[in-house]
C-alpha atoms as a PDB file:
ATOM      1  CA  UNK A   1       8.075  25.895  10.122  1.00  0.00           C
ATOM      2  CA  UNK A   2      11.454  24.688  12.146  1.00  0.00           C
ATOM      3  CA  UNK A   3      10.126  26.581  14.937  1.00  0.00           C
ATOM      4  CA  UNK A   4       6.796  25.055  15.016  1.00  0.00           C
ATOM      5  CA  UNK A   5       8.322  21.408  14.494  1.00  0.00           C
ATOM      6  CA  UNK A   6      11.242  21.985  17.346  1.00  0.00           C
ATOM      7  CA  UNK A   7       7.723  23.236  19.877  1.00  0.00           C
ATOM      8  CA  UNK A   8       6.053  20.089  18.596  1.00  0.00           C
ATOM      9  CA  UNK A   9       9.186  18.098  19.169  1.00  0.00           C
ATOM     10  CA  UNK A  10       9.932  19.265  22.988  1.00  0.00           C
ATOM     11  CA  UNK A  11       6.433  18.540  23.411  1.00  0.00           C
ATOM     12  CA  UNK A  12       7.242  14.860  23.131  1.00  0.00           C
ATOM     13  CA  UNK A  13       7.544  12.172  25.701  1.00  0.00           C
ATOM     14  CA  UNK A  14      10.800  10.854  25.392  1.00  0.00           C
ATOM     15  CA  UNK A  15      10.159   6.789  26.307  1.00  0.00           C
ATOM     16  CA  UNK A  16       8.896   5.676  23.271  1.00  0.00           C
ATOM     17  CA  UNK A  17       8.398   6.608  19.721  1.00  0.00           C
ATOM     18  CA  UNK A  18       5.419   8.185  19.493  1.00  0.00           C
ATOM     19  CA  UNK A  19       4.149  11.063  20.646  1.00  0.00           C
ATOM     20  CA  UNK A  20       2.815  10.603  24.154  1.00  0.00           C
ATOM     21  CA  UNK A  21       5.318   7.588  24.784  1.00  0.00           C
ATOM     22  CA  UNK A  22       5.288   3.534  23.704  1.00  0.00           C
ATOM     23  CA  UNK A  23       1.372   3.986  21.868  1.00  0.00           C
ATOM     24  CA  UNK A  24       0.372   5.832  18.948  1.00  0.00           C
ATOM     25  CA  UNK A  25      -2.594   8.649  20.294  1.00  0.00           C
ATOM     26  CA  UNK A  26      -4.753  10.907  18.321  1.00  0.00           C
ATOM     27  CA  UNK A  27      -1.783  13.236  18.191  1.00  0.00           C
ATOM     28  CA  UNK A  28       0.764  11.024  16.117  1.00  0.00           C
ATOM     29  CA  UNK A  29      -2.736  10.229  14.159  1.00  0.00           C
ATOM     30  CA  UNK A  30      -3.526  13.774  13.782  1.00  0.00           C
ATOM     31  CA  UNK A  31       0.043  15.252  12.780  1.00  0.00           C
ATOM     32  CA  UNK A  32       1.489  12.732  10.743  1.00  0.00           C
ATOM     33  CA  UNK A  33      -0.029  13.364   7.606  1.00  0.00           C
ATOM     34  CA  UNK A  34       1.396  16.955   7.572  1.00  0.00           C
ATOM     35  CA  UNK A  35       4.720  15.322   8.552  1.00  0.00           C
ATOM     36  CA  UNK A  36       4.434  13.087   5.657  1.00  0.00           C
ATOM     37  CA  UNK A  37       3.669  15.950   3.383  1.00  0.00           C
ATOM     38  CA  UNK A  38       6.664  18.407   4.932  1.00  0.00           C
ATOM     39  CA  UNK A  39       9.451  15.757   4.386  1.00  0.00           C
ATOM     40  CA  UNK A  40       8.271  14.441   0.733  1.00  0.00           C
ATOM     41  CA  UNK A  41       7.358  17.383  -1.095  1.00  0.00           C
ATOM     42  CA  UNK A  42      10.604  19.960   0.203  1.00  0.00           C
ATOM     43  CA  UNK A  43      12.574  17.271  -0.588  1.00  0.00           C
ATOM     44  CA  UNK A  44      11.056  17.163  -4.041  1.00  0.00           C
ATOM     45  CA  UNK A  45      10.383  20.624  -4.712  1.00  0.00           C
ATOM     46  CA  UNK A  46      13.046  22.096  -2.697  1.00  0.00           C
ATOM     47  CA  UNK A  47      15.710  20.278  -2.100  1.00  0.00           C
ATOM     48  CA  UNK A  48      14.791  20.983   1.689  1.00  0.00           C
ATOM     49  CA  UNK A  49      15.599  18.017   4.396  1.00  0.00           C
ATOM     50  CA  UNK A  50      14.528  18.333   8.030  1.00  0.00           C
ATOM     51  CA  UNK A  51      17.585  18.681  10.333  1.00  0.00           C
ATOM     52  CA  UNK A  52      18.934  15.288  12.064  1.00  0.00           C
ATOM     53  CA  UNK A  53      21.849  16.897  14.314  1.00  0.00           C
ATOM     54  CA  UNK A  54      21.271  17.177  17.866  1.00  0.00           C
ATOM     55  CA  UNK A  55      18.923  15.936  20.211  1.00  0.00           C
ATOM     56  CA  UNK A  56      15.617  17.179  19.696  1.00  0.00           C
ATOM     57  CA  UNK A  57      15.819  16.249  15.709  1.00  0.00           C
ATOM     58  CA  UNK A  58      17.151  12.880  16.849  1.00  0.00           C
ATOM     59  CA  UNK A  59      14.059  12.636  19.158  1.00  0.00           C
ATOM     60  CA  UNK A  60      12.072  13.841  16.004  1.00  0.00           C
ATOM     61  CA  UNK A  61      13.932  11.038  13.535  1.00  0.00           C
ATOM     62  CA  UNK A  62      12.417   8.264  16.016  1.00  0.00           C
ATOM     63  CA  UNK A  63       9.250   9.602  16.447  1.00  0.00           C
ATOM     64  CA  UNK A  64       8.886  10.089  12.150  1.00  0.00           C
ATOM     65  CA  UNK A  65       9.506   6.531  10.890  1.00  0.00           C
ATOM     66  CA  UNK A  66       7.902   4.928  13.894  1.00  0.00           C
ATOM     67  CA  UNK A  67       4.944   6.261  12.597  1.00  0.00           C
ATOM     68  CA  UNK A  68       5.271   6.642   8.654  1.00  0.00           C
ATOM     69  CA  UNK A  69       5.692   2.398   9.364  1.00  0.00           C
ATOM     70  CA  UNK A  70       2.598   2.340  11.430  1.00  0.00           C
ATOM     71  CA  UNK A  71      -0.421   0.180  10.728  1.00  0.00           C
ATOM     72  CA  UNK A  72      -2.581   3.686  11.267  1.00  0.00           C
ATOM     73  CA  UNK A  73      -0.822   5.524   8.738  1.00  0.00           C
ATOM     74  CA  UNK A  74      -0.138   3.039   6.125  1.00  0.00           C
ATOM     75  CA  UNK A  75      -4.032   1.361   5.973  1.00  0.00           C
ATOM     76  CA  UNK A  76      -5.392   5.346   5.882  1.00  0.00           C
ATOM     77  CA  UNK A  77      -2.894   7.136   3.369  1.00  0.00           C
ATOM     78  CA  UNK A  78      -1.861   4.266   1.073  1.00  0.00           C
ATOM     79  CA  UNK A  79      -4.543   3.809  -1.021  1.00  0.00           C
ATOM     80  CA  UNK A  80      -3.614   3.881  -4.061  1.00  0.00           C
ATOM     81  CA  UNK A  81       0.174   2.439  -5.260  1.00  0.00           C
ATOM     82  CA  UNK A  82       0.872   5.424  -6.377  1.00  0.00           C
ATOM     83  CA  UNK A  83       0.100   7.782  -3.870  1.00  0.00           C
ATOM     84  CA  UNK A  84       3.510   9.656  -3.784  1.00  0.00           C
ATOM     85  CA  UNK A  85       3.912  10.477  -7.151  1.00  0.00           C
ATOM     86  CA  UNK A  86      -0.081  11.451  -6.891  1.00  0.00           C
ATOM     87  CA  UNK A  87       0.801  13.799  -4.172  1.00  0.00           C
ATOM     88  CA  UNK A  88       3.583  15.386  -5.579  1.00  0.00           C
ATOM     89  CA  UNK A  89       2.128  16.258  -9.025  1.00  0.00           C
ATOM     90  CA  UNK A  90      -1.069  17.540  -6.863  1.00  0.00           C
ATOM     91  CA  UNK A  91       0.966  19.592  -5.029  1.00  0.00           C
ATOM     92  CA  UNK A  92       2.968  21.246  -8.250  1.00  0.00           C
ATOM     93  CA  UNK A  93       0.873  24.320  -8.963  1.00  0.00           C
ATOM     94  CA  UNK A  94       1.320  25.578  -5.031  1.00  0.00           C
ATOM     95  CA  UNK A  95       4.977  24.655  -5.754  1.00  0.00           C
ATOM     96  CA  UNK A  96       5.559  27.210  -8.531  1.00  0.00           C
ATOM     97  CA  UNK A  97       2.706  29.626  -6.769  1.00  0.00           C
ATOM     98  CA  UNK A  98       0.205  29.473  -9.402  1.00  0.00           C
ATOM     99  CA  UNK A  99      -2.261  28.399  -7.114  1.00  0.00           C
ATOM    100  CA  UNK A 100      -2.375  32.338  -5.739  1.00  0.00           C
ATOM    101  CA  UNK A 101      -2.236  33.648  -9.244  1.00  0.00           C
ATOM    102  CA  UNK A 102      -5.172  31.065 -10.054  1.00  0.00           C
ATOM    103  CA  UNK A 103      -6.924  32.425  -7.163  1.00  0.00           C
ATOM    104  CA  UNK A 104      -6.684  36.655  -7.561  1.00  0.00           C
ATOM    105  CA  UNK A 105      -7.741  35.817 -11.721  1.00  0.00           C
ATOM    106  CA  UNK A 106     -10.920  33.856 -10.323  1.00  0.00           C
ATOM    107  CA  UNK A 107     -11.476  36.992  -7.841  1.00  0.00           C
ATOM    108  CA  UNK A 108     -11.100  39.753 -10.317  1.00  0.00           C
ATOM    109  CA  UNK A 109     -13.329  37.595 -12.788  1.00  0.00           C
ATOM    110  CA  UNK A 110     -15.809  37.874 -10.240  1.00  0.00           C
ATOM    111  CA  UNK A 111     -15.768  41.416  -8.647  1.00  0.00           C
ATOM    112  CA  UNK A 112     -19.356  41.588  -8.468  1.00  0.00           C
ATOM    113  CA  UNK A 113     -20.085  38.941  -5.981  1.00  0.00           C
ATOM    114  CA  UNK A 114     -19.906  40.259  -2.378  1.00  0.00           C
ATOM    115  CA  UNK A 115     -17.674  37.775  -0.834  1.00  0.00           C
ATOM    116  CA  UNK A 116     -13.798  36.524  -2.618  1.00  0.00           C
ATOM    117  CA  UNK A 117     -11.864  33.389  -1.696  1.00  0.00           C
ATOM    118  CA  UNK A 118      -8.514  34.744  -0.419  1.00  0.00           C
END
């Protein structure tokens, strides 16, 4: 995942604090949500914060809030007040790995249909 962030990161144009410079772009739009998700639920379910030493994570630390405080992201992910809390609890079974246990019970359950889910 650092890897993949770190390509995503060099990728930037360093001017401004999006993506592709001083504008948010399909891009920010695009990735953000996943960003959103990354930070929030390692923090919560494993004590896991992104880097912030060095340049490229500093480059990532203005490109994150510029857009978590975005008009974009707040009027599209925001809907309800308790979103966060939503999110997390949603995200609770694939925290603990039940969600592939949930999946190989439904598969064996249903050996006789030609196609499975994972």
């Amino acid at each position: 995942m650092l890897n993949g962030l770190e390509i995503f990161i060099q990728a930037m144009n360093g001017s401004g604090p999006f993506f592709s410079g001083e504008s948010i772009d399909a891009v920010d739009i695009a990735l953000m949500p996943f960003a959103y998700r990354i930070s929030l639920l390692f923090e919560h379910y494993r004590d896991f914060s992104l880097p912030v030493e060095g340049e490229l994570w500093q480059r990532y630390q203005r490109w994150y809030p510029a857009n978590l405080s975005s008009i974009e992201f707040i009027e599209t992910t925001f809907v309800h007040k308790d979103f966060k809390e939503r999110l997390i609890e949603f995200y609770l079974p694939y925290s603990l790995g039940e969600v592939n246990k949930m999946l190989l019970q439904f598969n064996n359950a249903n050996e006789c249909c030609d196609h499975k889910i994972v």
